[in-house]
C-alpha atoms as a PDB file:
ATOM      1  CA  UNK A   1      -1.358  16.364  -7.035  1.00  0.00           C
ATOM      2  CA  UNK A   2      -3.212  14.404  -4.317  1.00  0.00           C
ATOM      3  CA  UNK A   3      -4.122  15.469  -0.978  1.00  0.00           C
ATOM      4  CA  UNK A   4      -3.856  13.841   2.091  1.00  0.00           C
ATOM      5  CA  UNK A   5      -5.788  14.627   5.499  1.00  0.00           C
ATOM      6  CA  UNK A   6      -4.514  13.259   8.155  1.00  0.00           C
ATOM      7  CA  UNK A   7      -6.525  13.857  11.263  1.00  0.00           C
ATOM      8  CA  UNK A   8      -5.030  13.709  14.881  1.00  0.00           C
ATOM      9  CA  UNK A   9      -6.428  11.476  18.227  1.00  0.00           C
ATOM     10  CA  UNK A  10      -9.927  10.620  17.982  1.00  0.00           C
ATOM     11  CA  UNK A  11     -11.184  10.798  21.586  1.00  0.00           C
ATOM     12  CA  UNK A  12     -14.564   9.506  22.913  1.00  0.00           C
ATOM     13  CA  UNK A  13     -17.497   8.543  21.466  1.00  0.00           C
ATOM     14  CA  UNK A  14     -18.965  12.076  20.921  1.00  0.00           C
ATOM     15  CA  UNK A  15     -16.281  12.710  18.982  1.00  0.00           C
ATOM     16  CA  UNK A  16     -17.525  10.309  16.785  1.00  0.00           C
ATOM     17  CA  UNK A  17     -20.484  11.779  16.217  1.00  0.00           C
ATOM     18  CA  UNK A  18     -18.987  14.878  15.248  1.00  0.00           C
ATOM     19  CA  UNK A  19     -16.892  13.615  12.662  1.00  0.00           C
ATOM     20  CA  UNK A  20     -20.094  11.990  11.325  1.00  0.00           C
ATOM     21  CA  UNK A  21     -21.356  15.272  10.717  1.00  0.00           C
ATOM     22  CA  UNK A  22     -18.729  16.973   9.632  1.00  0.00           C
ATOM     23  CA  UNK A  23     -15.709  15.112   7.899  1.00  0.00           C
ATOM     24  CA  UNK A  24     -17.756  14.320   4.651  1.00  0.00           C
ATOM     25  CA  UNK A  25     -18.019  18.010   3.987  1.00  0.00           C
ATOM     26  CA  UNK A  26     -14.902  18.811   5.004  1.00  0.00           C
ATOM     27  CA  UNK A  27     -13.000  16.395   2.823  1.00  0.00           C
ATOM     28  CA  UNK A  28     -15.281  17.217  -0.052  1.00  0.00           C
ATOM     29  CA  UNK A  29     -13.916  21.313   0.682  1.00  0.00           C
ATOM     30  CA  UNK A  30     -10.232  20.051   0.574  1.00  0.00           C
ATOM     31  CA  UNK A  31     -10.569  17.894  -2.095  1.00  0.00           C
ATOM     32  CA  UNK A  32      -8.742  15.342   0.304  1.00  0.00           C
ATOM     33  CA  UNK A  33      -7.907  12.267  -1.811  1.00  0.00           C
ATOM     34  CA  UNK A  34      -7.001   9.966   1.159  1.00  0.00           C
ATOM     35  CA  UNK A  35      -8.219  10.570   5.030  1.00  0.00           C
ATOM     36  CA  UNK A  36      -6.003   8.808   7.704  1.00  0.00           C
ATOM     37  CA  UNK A  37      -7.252   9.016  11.834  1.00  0.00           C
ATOM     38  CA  UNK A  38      -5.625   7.580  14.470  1.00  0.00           C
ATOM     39  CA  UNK A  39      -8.477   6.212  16.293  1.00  0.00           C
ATOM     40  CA  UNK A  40      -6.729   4.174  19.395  1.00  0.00           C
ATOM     41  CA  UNK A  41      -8.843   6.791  21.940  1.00  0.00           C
ATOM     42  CA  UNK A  42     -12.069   6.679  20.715  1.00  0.00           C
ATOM     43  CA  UNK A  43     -13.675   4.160  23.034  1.00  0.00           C
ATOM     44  CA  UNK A  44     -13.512   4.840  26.386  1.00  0.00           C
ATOM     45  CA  UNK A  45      -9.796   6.921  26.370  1.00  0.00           C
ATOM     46  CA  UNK A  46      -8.037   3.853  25.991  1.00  0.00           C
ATOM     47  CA  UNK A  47      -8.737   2.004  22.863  1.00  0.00           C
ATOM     48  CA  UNK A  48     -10.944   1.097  19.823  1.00  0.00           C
ATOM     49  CA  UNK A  49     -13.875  -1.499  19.846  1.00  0.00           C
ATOM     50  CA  UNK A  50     -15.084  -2.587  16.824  1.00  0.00           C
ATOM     51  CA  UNK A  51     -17.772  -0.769  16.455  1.00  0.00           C
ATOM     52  CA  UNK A  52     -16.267   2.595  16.737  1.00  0.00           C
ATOM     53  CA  UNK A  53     -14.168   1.192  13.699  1.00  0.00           C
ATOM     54  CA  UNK A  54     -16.253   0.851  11.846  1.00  0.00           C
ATOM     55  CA  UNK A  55     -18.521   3.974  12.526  1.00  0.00           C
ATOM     56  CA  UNK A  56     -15.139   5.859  11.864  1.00  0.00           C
ATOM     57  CA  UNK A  57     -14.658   4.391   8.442  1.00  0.00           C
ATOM     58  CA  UNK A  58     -18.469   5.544   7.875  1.00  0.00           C
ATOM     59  CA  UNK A  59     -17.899   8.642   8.822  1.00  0.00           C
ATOM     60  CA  UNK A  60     -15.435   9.331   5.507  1.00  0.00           C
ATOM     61  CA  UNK A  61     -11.592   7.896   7.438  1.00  0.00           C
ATOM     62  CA  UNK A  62     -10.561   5.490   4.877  1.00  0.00           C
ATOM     63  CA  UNK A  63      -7.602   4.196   6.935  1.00  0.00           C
ATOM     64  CA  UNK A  64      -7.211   4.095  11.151  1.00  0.00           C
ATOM     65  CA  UNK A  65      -4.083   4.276  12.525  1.00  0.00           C
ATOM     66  CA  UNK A  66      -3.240   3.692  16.337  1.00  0.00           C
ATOM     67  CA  UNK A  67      -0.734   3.296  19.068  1.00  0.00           C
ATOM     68  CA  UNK A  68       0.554   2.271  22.330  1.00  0.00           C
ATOM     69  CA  UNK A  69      -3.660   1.499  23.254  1.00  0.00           C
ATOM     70  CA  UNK A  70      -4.102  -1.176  19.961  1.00  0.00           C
ATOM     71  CA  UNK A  71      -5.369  -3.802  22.344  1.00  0.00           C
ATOM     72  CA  UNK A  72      -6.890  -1.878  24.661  1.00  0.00           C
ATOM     73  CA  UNK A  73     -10.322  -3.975  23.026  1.00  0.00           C
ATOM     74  CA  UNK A  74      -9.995  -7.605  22.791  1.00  0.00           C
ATOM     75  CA  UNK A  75     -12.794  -7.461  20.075  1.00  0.00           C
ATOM     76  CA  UNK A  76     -10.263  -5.373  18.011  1.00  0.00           C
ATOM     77  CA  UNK A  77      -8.320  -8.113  17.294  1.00  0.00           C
ATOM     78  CA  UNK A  78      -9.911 -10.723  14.594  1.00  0.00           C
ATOM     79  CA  UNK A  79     -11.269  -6.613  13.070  1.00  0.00           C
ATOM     80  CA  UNK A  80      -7.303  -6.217  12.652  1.00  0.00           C
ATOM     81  CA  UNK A  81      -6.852  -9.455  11.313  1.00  0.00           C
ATOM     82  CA  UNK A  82      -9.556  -9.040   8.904  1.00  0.00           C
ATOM     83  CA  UNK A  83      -9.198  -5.085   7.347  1.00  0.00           C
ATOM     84  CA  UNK A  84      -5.435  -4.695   6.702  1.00  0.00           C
ATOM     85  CA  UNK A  85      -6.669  -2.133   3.978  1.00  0.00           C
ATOM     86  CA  UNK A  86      -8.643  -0.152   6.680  1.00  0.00           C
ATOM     87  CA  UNK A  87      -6.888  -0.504  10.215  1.00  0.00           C
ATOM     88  CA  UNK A  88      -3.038  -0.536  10.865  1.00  0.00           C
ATOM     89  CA  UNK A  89      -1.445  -1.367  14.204  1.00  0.00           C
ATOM     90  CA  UNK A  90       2.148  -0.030  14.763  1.00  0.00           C
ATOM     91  CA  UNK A  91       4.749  -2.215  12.599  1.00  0.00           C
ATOM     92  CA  UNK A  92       7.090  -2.558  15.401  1.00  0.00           C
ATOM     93  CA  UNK A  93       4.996  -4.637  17.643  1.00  0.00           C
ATOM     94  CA  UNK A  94       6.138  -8.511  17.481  1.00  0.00           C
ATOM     95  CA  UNK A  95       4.781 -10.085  14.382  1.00  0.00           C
ATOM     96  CA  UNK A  96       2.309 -12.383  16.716  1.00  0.00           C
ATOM     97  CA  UNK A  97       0.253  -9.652  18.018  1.00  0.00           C
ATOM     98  CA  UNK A  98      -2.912  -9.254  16.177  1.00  0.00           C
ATOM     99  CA  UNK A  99      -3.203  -6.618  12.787  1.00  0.00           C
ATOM    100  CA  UNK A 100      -1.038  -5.589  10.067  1.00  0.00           C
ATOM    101  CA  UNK A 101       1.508  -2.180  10.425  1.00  0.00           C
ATOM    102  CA  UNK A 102       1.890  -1.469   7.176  1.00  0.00           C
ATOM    103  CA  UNK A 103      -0.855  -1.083   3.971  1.00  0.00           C
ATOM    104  CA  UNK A 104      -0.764   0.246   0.588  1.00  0.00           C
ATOM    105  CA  UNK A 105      -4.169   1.641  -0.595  1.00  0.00           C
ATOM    106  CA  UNK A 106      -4.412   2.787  -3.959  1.00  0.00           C
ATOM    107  CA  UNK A 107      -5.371   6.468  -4.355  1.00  0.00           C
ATOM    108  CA  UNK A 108      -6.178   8.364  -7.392  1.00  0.00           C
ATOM    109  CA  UNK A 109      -4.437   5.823  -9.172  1.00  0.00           C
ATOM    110  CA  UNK A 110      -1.120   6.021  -7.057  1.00  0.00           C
ATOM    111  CA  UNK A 111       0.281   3.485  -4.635  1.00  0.00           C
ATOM    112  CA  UNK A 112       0.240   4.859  -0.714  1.00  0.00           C
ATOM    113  CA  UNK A 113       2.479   2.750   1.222  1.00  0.00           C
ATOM    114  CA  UNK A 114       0.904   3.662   4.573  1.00  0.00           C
ATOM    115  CA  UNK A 115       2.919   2.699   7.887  1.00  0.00           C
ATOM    116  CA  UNK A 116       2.372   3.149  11.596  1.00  0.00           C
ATOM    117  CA  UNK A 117       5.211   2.640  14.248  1.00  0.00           C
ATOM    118  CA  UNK A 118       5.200   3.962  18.011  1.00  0.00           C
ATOM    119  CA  UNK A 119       8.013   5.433  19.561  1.00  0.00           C
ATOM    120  CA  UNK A 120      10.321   3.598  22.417  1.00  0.00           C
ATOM    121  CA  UNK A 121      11.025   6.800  24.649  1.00  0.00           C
ATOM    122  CA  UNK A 122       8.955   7.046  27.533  1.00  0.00           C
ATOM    123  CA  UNK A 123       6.674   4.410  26.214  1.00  0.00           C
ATOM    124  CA  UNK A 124       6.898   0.356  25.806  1.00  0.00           C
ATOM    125  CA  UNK A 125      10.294  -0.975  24.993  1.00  0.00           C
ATOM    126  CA  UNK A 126       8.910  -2.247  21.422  1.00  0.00           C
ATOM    127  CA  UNK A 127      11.353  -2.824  18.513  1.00  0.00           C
ATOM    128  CA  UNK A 128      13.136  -0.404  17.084  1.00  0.00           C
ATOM    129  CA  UNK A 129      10.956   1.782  15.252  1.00  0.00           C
ATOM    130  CA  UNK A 130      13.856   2.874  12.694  1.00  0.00           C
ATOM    131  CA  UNK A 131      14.796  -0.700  12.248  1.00  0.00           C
ATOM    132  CA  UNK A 132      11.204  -1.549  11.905  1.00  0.00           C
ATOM    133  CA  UNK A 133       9.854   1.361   9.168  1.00  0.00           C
ATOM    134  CA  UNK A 134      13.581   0.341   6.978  1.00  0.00           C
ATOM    135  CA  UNK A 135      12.641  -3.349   6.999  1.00  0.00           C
ATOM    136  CA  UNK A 136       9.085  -2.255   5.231  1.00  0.00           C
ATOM    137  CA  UNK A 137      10.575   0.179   2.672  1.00  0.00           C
ATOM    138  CA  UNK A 138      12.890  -2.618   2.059  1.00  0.00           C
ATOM    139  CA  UNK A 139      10.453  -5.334   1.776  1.00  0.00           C
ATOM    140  CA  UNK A 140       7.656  -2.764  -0.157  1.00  0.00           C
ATOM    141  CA  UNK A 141      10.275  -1.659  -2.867  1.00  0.00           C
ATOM    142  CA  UNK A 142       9.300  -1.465  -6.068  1.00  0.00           C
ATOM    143  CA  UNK A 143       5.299  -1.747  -4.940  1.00  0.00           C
ATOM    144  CA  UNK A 144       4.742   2.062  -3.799  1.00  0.00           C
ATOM    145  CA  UNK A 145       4.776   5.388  -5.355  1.00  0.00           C
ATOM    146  CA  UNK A 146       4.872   7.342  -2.009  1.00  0.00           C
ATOM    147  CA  UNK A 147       4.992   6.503   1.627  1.00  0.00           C
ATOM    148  CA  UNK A 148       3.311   7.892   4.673  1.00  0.00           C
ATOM    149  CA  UNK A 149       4.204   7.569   8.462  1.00  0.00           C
ATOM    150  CA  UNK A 150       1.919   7.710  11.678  1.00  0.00           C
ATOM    151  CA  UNK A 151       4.662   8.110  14.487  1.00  0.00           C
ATOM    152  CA  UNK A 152       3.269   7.459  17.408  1.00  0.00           C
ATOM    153  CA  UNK A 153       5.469   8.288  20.105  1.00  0.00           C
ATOM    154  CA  UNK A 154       5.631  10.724  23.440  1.00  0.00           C
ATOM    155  CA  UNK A 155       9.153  12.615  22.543  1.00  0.00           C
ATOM    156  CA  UNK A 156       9.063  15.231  20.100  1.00  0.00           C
ATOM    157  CA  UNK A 157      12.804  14.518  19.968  1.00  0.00           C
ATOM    158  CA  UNK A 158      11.933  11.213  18.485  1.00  0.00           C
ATOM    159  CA  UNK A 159       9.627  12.489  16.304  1.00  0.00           C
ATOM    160  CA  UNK A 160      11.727  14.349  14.806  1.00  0.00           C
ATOM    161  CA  UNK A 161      14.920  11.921  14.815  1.00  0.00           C
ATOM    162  CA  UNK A 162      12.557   9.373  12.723  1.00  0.00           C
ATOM    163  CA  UNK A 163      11.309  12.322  10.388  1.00  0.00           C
ATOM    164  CA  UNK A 164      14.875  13.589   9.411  1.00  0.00           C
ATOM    165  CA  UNK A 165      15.918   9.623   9.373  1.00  0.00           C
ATOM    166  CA  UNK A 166      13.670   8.929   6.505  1.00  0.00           C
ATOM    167  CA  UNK A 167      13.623  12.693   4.604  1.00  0.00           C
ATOM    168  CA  UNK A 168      12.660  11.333   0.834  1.00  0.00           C
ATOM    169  CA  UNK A 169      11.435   8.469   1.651  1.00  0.00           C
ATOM    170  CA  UNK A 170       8.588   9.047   3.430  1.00  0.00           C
ATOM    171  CA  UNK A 171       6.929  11.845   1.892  1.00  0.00           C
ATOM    172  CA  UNK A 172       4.582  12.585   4.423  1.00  0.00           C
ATOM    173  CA  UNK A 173       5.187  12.030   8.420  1.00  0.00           C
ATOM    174  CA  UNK A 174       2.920  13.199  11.291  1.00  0.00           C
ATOM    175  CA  UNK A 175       3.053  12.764  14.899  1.00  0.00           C
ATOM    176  CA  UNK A 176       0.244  11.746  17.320  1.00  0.00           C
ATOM    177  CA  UNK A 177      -0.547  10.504  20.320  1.00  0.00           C
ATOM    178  CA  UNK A 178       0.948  13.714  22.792  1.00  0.00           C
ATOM    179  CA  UNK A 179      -2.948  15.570  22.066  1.00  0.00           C
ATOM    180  CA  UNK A 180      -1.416  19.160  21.429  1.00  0.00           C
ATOM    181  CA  UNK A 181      -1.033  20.556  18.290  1.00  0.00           C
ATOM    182  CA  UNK A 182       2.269  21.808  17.049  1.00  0.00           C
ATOM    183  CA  UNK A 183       3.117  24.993  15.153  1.00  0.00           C
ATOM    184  CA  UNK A 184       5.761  23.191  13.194  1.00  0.00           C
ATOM    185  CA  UNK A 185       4.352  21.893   9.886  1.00  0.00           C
ATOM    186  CA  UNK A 186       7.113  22.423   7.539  1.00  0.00           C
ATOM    187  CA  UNK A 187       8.559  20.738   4.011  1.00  0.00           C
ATOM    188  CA  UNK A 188      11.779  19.214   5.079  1.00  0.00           C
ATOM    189  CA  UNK A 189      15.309  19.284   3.331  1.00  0.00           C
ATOM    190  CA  UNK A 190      14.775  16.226   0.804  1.00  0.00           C
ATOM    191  CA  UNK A 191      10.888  17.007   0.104  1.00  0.00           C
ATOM    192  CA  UNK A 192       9.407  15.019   2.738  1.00  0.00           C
ATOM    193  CA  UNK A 193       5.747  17.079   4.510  1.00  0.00           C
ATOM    194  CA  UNK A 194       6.347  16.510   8.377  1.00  0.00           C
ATOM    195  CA  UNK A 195       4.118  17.689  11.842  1.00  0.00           C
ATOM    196  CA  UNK A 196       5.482  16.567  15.296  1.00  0.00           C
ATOM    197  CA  UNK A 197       1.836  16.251  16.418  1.00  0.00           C
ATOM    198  CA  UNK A 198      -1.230  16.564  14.485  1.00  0.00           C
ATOM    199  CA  UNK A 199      -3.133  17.231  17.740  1.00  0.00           C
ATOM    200  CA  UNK A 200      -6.367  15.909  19.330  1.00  0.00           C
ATOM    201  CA  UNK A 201      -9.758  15.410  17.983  1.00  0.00           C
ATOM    202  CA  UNK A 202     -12.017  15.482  20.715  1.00  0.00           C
ATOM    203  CA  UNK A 203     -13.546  17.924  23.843  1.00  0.00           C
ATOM    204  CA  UNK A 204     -12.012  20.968  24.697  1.00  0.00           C
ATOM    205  CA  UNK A 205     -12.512  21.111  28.269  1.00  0.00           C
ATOM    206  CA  UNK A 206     -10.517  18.688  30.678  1.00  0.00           C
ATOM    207  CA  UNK A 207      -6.680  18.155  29.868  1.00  0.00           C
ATOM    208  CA  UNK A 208      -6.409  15.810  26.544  1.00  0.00           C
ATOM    209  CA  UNK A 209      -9.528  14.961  26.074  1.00  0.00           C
ATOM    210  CA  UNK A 210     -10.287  14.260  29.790  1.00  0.00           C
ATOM    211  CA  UNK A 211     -11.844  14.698  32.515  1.00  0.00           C
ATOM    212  CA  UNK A 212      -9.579  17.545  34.658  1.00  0.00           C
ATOM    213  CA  UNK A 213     -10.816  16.236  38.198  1.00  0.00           C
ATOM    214  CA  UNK A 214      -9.344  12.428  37.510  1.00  0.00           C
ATOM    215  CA  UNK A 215      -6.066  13.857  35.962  1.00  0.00           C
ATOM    216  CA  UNK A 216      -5.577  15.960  39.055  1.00  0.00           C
ATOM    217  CA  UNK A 217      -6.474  13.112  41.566  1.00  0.00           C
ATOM    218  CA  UNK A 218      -3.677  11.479  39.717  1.00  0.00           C
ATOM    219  CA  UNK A 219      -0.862  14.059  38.932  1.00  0.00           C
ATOM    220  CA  UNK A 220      -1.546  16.532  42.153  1.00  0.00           C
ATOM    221  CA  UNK A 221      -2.529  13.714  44.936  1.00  0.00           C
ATOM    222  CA  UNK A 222      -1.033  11.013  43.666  1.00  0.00           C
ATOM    223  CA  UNK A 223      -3.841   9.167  44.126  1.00  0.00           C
ATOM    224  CA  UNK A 224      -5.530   6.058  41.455  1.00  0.00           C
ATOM    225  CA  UNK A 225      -8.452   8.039  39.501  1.00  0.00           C
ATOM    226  CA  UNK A 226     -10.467   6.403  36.712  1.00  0.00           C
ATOM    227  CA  UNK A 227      -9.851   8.542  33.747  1.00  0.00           C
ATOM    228  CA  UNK A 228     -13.511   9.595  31.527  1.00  0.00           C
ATOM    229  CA  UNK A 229     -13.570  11.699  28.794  1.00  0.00           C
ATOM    230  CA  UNK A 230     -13.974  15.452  29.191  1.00  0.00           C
ATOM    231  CA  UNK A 231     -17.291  17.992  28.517  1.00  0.00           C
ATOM    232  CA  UNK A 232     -16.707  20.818  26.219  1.00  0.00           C
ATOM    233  CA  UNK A 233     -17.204  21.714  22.432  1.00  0.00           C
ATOM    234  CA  UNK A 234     -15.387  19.062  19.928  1.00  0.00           C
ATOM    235  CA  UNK A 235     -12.857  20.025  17.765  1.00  0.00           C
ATOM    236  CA  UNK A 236     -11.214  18.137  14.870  1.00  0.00           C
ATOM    237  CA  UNK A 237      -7.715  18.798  14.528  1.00  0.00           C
ATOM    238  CA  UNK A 238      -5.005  17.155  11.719  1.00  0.00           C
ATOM    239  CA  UNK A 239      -3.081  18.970   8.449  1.00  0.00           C
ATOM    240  CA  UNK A 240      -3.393  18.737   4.979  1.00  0.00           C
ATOM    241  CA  UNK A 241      -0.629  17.475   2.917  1.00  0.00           C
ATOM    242  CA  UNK A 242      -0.504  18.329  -0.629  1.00  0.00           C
ATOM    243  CA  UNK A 243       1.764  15.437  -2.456  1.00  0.00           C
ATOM    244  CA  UNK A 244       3.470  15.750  -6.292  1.00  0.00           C
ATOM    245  CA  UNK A 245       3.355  11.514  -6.261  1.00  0.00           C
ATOM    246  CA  UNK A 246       5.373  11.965  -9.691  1.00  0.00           C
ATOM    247  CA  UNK A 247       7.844  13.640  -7.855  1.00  0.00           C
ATOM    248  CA  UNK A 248       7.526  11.701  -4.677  1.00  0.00           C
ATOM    249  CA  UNK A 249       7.446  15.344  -2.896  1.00  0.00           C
ATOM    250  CA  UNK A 250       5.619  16.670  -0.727  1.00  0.00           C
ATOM    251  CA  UNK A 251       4.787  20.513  -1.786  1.00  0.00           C
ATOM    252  CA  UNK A 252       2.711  21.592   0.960  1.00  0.00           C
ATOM    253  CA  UNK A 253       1.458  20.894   4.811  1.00  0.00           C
ATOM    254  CA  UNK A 254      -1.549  23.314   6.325  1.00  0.00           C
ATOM    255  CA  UNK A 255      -2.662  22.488   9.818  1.00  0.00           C
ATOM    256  CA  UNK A 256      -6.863  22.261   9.794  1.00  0.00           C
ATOM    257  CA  UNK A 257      -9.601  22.726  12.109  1.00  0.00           C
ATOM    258  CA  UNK A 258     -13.141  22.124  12.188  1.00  0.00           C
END
């Protein structure tokens, strides 16, 4: 068996700091194999300089995932360019843009296909993201022993559609970038581990990680506000997935906190 933590939305810079202090022990307690974080909020809301990659690769991620914010740091890009075994970019942005979406990282002696697409509902009018994660298994056959999937996207409906889409294919599928955990963690139909949102790893005050005043000024007066990240205790939010690779099954999904 290996086991997979895959930690939700890393927000602000003091989130950082907590996972510096706390993810080494708490991967060491799961016996977590492989740690995956989509980190496209940790500087500054929206987006990832490169030196908050790099401090979250420190800090015991071995892979960053993001989303719709990618290139929300020009000084992102040539990091992209350069770590395709450490930072993935969603696959279905056109193949100019800077980074890789897809990786495979070898754990415990396995082959991780790891893939990252957003989601077109409510949100930029990329490619297709079913078209996009079938043209990787296709191209990847024969080089993988299990898959994973960061789907990025705003409707749980799509989610959801992509999860049941690729059920035994993708053995393990989590959702990010809507902040709020879900109570669905389940083992679906054809052995694939799926969550429709991993939740946010960040402050617990504000709404999503920020500051309540600006989202207010925003959503309530309709008014431009400059959007900061929120006060409050952190807390680290994600699931575990527990993966038979031999089987190419996942056999169990916890949701974690710490």
């Amino acid at each position: 068996m290996i086991q997979i933590l895959a930690i939700g939305d890393v927000v602000g810079t003091r989130t950082l700091e907590a996972l510096r202090e706390r993810l080494w022990k708490t991967r060491t307690e799961l016996h977590a194999d492989l740690v995956v974080a989509n980190g496209e909020n940790a500087t500054d809301i929206h987006g990832l300089c490169c030196r908050d990659a790099k401090l979250l690769l420190e800090c015991g991620v071995d892979l960053i995932t993001l989303g719709n914010h990618t290139y929300g740091m020009r000084d992102l890009h040539d990091f992209l360019d350069n770590n395709p075994e450490s930072i993935i970019r969603p696959a279905n942005y056109p193949s100019t843009a800077p980074g890789f979406g897809y990786t495979v990282r070898d754990v415990s002696g396995w082959r991780v296909l790891c893939i990252n697409v957003n989601g077109t509902t409510f949100m930029e009018p990329l490619d297709n993201p079913f078209a996009a994660i079938e043209r990787i298994l296709s191209r990847e056959e024969g080089r993988y022993d299990i898959a994973l999937a960061d789907l990025h996207a705003e409707a749980t409906s799509e989610k959801l559609a992509l999860a049941h889409a690729f059920d035994g294919r993708l053995t393990v599928m989590f959702g990010t970038h809507t902040h709020v955990t879900t109570a669905d963690e389940r083992i679906l139909p054809h052995g694939s581990g799926y969550i429709t949102d991993l939740g946010m790893s960040g402050p617990t005050n504000g709404i999503l990680g920020t500051k309540t005043e600006a989202v207010l000024t925003k959503m309530r007066d309709r008014m431009p506000a400059h959007f900061t990240v929120a006060d409050g205790d952190i807390e680290i939010s994600g699931a575990l997935f527990t993966v038979d690779p031999s089987a190419r099954r996942c056999v169990a999904v916890k949701r974690v906190k710490f």
